[in-house]
N, C-alpha and C. Protein backbone atom coordinates (compact mmCIF):
# COMPACT_ATOMS: atom_id res chain seq x y z
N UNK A 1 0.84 -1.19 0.00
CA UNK A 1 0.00 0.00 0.00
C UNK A 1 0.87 1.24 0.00
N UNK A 2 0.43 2.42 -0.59
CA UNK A 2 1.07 3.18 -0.64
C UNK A 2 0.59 4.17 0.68
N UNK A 3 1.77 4.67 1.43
CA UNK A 3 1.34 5.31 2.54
C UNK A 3 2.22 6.44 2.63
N UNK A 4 1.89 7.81 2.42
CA UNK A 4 2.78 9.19 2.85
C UNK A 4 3.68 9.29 1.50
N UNK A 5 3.27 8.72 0.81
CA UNK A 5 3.98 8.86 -0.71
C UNK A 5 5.07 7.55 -1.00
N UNK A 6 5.32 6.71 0.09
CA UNK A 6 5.77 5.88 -0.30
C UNK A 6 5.15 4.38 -1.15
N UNK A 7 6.35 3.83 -2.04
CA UNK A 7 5.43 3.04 -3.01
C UNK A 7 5.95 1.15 -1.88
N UNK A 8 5.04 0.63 -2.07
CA UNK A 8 4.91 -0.67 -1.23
C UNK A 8 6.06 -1.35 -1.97
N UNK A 9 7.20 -2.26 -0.57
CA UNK A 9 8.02 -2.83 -0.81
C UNK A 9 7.93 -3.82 0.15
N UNK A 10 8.10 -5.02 0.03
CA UNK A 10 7.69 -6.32 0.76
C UNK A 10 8.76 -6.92 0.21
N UNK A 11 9.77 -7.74 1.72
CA UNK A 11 10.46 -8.76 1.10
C UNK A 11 9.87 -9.97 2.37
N UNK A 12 9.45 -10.77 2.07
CA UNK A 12 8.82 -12.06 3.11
C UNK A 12 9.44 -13.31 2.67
N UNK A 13 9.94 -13.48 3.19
CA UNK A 13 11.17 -15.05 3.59
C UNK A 13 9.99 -15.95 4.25
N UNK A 14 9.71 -17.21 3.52
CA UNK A 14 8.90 -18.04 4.05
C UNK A 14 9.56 -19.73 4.13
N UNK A 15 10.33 -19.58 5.49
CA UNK A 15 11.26 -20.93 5.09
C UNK A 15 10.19 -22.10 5.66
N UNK A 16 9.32 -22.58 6.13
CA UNK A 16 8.53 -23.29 6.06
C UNK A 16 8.59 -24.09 4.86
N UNK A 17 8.26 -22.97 3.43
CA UNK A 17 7.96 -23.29 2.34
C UNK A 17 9.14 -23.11 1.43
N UNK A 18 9.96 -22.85 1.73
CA UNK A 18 11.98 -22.31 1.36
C UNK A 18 10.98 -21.35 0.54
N UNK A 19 10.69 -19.88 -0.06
CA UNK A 19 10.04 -19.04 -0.53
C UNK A 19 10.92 -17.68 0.06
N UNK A 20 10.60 -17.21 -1.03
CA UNK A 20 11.35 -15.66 -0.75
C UNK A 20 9.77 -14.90 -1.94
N UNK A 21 8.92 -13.92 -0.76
CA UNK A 21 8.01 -13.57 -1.63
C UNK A 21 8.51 -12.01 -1.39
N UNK A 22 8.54 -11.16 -2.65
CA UNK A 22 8.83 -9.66 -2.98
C UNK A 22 7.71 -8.92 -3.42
N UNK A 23 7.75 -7.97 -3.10
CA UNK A 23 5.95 -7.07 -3.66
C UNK A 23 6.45 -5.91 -3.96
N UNK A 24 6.60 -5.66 -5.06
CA UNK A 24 6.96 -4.38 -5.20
C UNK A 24 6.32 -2.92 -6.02
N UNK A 25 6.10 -1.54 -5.29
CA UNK A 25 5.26 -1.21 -6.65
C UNK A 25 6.51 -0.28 -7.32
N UNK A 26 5.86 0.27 -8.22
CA UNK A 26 6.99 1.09 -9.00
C UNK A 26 5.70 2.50 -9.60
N UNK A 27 6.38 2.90 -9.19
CA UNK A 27 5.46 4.44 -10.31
C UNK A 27 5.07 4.62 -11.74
N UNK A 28 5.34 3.87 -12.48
CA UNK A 28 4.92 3.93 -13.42
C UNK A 28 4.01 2.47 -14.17
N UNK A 29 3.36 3.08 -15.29
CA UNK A 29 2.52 1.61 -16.41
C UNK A 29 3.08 0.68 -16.72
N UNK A 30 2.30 -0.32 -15.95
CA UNK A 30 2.66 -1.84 -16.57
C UNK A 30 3.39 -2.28 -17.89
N UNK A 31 2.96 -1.82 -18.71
CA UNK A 31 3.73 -2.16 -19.91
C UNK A 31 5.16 -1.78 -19.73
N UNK A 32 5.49 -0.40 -19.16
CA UNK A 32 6.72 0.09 -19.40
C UNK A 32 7.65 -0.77 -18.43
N UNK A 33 7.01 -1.00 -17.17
CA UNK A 33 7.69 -2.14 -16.13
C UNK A 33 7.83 -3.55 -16.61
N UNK A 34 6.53 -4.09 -17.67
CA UNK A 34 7.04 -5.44 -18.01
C UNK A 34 8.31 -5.16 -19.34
N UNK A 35 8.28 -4.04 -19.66
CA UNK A 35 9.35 -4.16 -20.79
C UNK A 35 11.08 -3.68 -20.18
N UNK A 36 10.93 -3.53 -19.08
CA UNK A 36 11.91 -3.55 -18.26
C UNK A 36 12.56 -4.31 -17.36
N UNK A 37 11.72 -5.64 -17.58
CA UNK A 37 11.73 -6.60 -16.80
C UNK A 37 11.96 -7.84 -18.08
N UNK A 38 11.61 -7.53 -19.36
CA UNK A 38 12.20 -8.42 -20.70
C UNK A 38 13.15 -7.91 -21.86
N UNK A 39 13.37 -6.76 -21.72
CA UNK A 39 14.54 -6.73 -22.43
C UNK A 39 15.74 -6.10 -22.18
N UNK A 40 16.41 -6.97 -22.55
CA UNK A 40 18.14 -6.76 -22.15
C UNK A 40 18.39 -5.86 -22.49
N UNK A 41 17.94 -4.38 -23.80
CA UNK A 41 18.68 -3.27 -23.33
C UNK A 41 18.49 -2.16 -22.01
N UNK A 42 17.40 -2.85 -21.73
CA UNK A 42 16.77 -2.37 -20.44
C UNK A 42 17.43 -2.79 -19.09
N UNK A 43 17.05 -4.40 -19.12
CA UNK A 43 18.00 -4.90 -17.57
C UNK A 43 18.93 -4.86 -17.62
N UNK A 44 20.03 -4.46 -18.52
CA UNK A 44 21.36 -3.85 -18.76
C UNK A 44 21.79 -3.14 -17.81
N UNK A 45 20.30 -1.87 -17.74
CA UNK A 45 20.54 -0.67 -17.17
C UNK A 45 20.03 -0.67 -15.39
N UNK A 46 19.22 -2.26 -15.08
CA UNK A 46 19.13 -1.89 -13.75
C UNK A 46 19.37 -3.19 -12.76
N UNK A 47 19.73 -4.18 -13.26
CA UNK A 47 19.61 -5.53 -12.79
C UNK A 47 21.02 -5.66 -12.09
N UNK A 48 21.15 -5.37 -11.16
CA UNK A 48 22.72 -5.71 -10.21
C UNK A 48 22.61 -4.39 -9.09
N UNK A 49 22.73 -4.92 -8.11
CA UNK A 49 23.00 -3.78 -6.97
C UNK A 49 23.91 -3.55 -7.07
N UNK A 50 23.85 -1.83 -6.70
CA UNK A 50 25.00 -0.71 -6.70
C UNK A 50 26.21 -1.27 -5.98
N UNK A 51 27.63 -1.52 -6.16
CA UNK A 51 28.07 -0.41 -7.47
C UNK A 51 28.30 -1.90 -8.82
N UNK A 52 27.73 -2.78 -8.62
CA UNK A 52 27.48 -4.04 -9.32
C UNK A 52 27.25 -2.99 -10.73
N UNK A 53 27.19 -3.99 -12.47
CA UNK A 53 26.39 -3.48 -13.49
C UNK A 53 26.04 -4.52 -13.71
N UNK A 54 25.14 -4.48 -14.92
CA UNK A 54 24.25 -6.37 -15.46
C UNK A 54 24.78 -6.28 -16.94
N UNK A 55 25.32 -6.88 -17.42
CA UNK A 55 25.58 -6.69 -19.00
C UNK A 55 24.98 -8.14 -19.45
N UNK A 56 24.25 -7.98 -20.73
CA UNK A 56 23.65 -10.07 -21.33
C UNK A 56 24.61 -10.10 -22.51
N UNK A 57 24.48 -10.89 -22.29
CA UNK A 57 25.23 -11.84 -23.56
C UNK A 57 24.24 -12.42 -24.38
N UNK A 58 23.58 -12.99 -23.64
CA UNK A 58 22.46 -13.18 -24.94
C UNK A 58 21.24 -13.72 -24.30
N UNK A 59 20.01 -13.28 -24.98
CA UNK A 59 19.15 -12.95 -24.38
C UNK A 59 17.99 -13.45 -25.61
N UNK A 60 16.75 -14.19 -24.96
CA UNK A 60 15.56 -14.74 -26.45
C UNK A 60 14.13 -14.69 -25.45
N UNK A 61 13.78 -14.24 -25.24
CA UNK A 61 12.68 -13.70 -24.43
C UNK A 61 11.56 -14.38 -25.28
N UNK A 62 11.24 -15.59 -24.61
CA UNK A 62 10.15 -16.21 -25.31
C UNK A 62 9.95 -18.35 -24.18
N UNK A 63 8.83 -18.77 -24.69
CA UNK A 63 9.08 -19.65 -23.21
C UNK A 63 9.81 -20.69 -24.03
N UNK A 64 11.02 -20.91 -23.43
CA UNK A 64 11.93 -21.72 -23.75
C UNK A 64 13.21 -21.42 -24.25
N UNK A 65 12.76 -19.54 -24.47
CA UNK A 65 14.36 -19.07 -24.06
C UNK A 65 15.22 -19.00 -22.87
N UNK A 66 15.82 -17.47 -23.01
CA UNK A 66 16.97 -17.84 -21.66
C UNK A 66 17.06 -16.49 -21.95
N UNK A 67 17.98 -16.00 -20.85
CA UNK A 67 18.77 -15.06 -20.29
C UNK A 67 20.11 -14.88 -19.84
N UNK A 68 21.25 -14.85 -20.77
CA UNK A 68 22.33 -15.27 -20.02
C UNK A 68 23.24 -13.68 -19.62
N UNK A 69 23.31 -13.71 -18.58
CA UNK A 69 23.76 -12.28 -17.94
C UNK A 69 24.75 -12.33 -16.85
N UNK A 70 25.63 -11.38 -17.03
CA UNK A 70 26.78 -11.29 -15.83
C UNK A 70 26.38 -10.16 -14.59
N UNK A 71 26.29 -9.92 -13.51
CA UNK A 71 27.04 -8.78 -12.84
C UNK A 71 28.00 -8.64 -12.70
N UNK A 72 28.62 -7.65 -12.94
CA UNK A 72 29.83 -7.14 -12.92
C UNK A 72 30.29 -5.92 -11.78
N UNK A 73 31.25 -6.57 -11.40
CA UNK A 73 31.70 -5.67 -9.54
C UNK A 73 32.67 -4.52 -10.83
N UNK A 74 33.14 -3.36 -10.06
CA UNK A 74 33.66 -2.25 -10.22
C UNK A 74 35.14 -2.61 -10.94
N UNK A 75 35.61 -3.70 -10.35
CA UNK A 75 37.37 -4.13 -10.78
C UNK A 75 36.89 -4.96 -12.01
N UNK A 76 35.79 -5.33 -12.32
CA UNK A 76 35.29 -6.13 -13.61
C UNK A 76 35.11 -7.42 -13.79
N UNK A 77 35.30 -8.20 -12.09
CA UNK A 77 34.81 -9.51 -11.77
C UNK A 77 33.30 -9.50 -12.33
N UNK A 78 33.04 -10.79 -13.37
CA UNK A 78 31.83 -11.17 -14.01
C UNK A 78 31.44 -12.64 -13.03
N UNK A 79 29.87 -12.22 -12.37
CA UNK A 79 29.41 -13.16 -11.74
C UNK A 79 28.34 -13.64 -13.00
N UNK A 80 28.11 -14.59 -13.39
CA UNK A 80 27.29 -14.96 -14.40
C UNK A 80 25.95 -15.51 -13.98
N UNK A 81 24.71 -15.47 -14.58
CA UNK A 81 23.52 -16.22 -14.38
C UNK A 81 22.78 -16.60 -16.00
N UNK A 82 21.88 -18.12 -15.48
CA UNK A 82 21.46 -18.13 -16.54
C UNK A 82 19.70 -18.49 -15.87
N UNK A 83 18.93 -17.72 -16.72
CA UNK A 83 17.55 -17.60 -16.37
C UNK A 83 16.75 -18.50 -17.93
N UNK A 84 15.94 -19.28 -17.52
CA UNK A 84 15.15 -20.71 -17.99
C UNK A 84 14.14 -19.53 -18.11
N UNK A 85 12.93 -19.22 -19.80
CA UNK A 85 11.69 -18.75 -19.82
C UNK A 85 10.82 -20.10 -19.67
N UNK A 86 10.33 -20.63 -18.88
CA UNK A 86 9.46 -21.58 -18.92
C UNK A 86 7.77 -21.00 -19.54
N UNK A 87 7.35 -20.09 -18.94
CA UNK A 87 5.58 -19.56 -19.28
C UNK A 87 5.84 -18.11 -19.21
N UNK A 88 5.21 -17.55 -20.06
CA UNK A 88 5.18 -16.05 -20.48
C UNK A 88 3.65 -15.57 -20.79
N UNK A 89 2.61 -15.02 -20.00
CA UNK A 89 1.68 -14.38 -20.09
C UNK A 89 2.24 -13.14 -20.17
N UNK A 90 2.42 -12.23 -21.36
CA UNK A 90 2.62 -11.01 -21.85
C UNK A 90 2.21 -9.64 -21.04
N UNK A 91 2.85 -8.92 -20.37
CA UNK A 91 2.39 -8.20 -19.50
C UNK A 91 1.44 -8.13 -18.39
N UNK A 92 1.08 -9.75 -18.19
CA UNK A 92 0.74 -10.69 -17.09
C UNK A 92 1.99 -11.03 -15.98
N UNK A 93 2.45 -11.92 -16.29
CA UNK A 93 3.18 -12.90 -15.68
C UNK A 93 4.47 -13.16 -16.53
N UNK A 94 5.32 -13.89 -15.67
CA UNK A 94 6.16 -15.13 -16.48
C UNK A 94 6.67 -15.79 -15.36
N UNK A 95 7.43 -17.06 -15.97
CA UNK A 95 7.37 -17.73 -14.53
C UNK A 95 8.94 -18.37 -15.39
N UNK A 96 9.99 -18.48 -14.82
CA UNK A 96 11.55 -18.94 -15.00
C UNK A 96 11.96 -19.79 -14.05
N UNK A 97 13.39 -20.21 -14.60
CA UNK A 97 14.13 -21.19 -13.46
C UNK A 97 15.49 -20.36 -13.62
N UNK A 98 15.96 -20.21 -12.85
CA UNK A 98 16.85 -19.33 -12.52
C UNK A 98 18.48 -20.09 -11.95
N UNK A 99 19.24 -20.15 -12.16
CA UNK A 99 20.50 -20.53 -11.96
C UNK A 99 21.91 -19.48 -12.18
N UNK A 100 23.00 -19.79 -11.37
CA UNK A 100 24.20 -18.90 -11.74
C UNK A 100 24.60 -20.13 -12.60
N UNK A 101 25.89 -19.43 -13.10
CA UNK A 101 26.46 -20.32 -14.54
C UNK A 101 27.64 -19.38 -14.77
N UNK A 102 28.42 -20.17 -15.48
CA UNK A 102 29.66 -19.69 -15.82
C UNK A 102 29.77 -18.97 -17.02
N UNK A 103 30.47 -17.80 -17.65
CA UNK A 103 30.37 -17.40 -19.24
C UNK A 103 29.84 -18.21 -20.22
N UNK A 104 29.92 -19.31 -20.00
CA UNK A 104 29.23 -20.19 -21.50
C UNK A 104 28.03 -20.61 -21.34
N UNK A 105 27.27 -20.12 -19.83
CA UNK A 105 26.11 -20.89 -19.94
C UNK A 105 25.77 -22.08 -19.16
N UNK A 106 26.91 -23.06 -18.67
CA UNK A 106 27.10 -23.73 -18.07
C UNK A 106 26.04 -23.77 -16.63
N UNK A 107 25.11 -24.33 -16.44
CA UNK A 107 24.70 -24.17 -14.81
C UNK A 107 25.51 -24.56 -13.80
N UNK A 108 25.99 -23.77 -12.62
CA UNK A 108 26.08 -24.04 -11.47
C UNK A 108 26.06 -24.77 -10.63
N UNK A 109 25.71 -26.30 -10.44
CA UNK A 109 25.37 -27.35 -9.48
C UNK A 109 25.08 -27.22 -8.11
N UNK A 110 25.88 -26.38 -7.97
CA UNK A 110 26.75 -26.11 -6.25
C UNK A 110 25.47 -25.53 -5.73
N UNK A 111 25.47 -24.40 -6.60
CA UNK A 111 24.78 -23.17 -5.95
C UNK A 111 23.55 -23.48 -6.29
N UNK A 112 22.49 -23.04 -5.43
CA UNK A 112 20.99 -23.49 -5.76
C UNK A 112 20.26 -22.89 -6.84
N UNK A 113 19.23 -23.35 -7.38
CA UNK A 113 18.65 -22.96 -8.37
C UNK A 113 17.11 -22.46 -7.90
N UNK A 114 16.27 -21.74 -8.43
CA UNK A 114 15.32 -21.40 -8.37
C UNK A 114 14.17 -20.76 -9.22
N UNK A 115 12.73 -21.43 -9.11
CA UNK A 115 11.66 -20.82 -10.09
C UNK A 115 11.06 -19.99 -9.46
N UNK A 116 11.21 -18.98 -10.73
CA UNK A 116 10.62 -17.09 -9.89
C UNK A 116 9.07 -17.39 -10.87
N UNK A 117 8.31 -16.58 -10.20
CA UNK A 117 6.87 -16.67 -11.00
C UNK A 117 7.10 -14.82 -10.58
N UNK A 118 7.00 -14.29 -12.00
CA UNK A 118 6.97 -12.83 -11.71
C UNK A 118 5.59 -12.49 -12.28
N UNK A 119 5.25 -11.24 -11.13
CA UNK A 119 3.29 -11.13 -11.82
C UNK A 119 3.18 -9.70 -11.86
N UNK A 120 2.84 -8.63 -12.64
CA UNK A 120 2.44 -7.87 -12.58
C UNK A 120 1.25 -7.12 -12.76
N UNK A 121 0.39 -6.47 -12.38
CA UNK A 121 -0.99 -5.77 -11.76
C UNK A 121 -1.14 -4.54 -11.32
N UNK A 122 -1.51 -3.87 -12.97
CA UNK A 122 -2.12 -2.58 -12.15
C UNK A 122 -2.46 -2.23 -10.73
N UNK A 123 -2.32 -0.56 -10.37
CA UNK A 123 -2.28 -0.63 -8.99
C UNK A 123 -2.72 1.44 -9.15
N UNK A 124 -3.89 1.49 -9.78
CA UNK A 124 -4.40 2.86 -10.39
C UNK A 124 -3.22 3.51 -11.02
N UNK A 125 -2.59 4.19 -10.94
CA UNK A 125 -1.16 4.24 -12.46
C UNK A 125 -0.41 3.87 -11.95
N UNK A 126 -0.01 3.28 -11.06
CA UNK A 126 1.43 2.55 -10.93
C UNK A 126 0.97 1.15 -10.85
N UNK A 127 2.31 0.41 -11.26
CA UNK A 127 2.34 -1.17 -10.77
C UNK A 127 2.37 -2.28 -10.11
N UNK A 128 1.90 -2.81 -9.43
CA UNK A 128 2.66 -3.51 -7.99
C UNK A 128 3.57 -5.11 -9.13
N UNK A 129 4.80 -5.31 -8.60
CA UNK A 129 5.04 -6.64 -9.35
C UNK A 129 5.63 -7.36 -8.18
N UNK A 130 4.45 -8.64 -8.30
CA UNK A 130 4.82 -9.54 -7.32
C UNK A 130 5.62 -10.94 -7.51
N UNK A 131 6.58 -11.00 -7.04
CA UNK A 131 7.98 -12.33 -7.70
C UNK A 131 7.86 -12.93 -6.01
N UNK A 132 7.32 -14.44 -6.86
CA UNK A 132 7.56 -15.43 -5.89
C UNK A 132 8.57 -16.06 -6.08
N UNK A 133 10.22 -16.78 -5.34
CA UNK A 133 11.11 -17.34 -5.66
C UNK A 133 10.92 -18.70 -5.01
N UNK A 134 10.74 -19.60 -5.72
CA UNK A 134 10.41 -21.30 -4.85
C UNK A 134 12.33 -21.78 -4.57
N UNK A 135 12.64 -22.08 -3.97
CA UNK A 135 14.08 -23.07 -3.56
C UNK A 135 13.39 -24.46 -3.25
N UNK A 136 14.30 -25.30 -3.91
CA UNK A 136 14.26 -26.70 -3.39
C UNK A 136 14.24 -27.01 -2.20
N UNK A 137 15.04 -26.51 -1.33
CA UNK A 137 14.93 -27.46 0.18
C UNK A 137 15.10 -25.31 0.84
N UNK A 138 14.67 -25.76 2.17
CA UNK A 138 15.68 -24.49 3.06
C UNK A 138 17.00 -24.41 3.18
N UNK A 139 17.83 -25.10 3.03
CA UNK A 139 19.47 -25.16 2.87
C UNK A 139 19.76 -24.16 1.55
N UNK A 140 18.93 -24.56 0.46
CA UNK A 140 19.13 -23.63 -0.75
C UNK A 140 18.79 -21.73 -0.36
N UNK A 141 17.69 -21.76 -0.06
CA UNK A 141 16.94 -20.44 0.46
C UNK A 141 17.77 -20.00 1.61
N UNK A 142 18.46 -20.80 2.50
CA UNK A 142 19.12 -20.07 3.87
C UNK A 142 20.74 -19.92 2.59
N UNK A 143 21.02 -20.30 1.80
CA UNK A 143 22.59 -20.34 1.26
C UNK A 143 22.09 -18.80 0.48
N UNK A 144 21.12 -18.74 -0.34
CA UNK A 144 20.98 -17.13 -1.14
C UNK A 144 20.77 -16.20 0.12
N UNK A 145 20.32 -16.71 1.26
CA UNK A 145 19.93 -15.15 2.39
C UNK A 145 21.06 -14.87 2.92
N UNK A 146 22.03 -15.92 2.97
CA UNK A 146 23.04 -15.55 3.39
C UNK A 146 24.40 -14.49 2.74
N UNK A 147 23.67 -14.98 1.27
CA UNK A 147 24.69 -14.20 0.10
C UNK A 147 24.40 -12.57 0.03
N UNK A 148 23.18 -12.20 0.70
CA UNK A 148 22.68 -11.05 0.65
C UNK A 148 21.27 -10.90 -0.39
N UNK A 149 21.07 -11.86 -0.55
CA UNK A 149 19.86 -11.43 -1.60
C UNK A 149 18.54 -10.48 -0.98
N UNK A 150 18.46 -10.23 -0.16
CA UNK A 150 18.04 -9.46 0.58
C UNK A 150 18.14 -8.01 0.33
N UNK A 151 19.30 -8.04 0.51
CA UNK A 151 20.47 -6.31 0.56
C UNK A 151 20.46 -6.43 -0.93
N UNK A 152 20.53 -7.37 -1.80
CA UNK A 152 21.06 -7.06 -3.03
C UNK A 152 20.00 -6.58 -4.06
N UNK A 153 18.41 -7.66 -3.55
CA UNK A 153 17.59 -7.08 -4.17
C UNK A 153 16.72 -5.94 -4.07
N UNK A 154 16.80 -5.41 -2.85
CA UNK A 154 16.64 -4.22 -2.42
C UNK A 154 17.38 -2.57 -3.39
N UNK A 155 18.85 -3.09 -3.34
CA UNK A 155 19.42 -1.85 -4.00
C UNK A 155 18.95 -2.25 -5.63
N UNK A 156 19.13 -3.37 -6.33
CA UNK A 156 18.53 -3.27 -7.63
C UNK A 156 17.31 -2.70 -7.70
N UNK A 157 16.41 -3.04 -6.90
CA UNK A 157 14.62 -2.49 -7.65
C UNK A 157 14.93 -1.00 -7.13
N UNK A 158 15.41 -0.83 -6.15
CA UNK A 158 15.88 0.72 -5.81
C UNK A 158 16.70 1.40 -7.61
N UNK A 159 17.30 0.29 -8.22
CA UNK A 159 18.26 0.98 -9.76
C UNK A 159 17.02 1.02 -10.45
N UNK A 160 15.80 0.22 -10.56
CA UNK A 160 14.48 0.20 -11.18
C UNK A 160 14.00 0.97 -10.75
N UNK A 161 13.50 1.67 -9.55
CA UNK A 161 12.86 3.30 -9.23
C UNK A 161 13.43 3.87 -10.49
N UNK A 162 14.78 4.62 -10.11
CA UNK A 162 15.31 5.05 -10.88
C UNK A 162 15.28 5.66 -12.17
N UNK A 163 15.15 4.36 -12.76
CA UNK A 163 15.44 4.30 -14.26
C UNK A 163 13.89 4.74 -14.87
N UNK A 164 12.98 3.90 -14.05
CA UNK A 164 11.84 4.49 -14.50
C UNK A 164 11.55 6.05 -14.30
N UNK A 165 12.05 6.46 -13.23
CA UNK A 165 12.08 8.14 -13.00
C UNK A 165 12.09 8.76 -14.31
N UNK A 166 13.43 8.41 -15.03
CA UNK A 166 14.29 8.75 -15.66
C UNK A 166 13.59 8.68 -16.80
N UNK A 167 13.00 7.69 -17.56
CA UNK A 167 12.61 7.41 -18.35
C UNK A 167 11.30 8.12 -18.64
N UNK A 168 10.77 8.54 -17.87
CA UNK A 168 9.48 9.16 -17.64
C UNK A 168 9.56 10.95 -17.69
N UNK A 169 10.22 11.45 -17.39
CA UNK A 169 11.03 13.04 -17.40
C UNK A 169 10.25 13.51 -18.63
N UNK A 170 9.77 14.33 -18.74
CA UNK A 170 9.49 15.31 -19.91
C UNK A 170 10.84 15.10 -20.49
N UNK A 171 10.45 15.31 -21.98
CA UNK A 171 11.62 15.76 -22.95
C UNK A 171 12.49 17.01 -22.81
């Protein structure tokens, strides 16, 4: 809910269910948030907490594509991920499997994997987008809380305020 001008941010850790549920709204139209949320010249510009960047390598936005993307720390260490499109309702939903991976694509083993169901829903002109993250066991979900995903996804949708600000500016 929006209260005193602030826009609703929810991060709820549900280890019962290993779940990490996020609610987030953003100020601006759905469309412009789901197209910021599917294309890589876009999550380029906001996907990695500060002073992190996101650069893709290659990217097919469709169900049964992928996402293959680095963050990149300040000295130019590339952390890599590769994101599974499993279901794509078009400025609805989409729902992925999510893994880190090495430059080629390679998945991760080690490190846990996870299916995000991302939903977005008008919210009178702004958006609320709600991303459920499922983990296999709680060992997986307690290993990402520990990495900061918390802190990390916080300062990214904070680079998504942002950008949408930005994008929105009179000419």
């Amino acid at each position: 809910m929006e209260t005193n001008g602030m826009l609703q941010f929810d991060f709820i850790v549900d280890r019962e269910n290993s779940t990490i549920t996020v609610k987030k709204e953003f100020k601006a139209g759905r469309q412009l948030v789901w197209d910021c949320h599917t294309k890589s010249e876009l999550l380029d510009q906001w996907f990695a907490p500060k002073p992190f960047r996101a650069k893709t390598k290659s990217m097919d936005f469709r169900e049964g594509g992928h996402w293959h993307y680095a963050m990149v720390d300040p000295d130019g260490k590339e952390y890599w991920g590769w994101t599974e499109y499993t279901r794509i309702q078009p400025i609805d939903f989409y729902r992925a499997l999510d893994a880190f991976s090495d430059s080629e694509g390679n998945v991760n083993t080690d490190l846990p994997r996870a299916e995000w169901h991302v939903q977005f829903r008008d919210r009178q002109t702004n958006t609320l987008v709600e991303t459920k993250v499922q983990y296999a066991s709680l060992a997986d979900l307690e290993t990402v809380i520990q990495m900061g995903m918390q802190e990390g996804l916080t300062s990214t949708l904070e680079r998504l305020d942002e950008l949408l600000e930005e994008m929105q500016k009179p000419a």
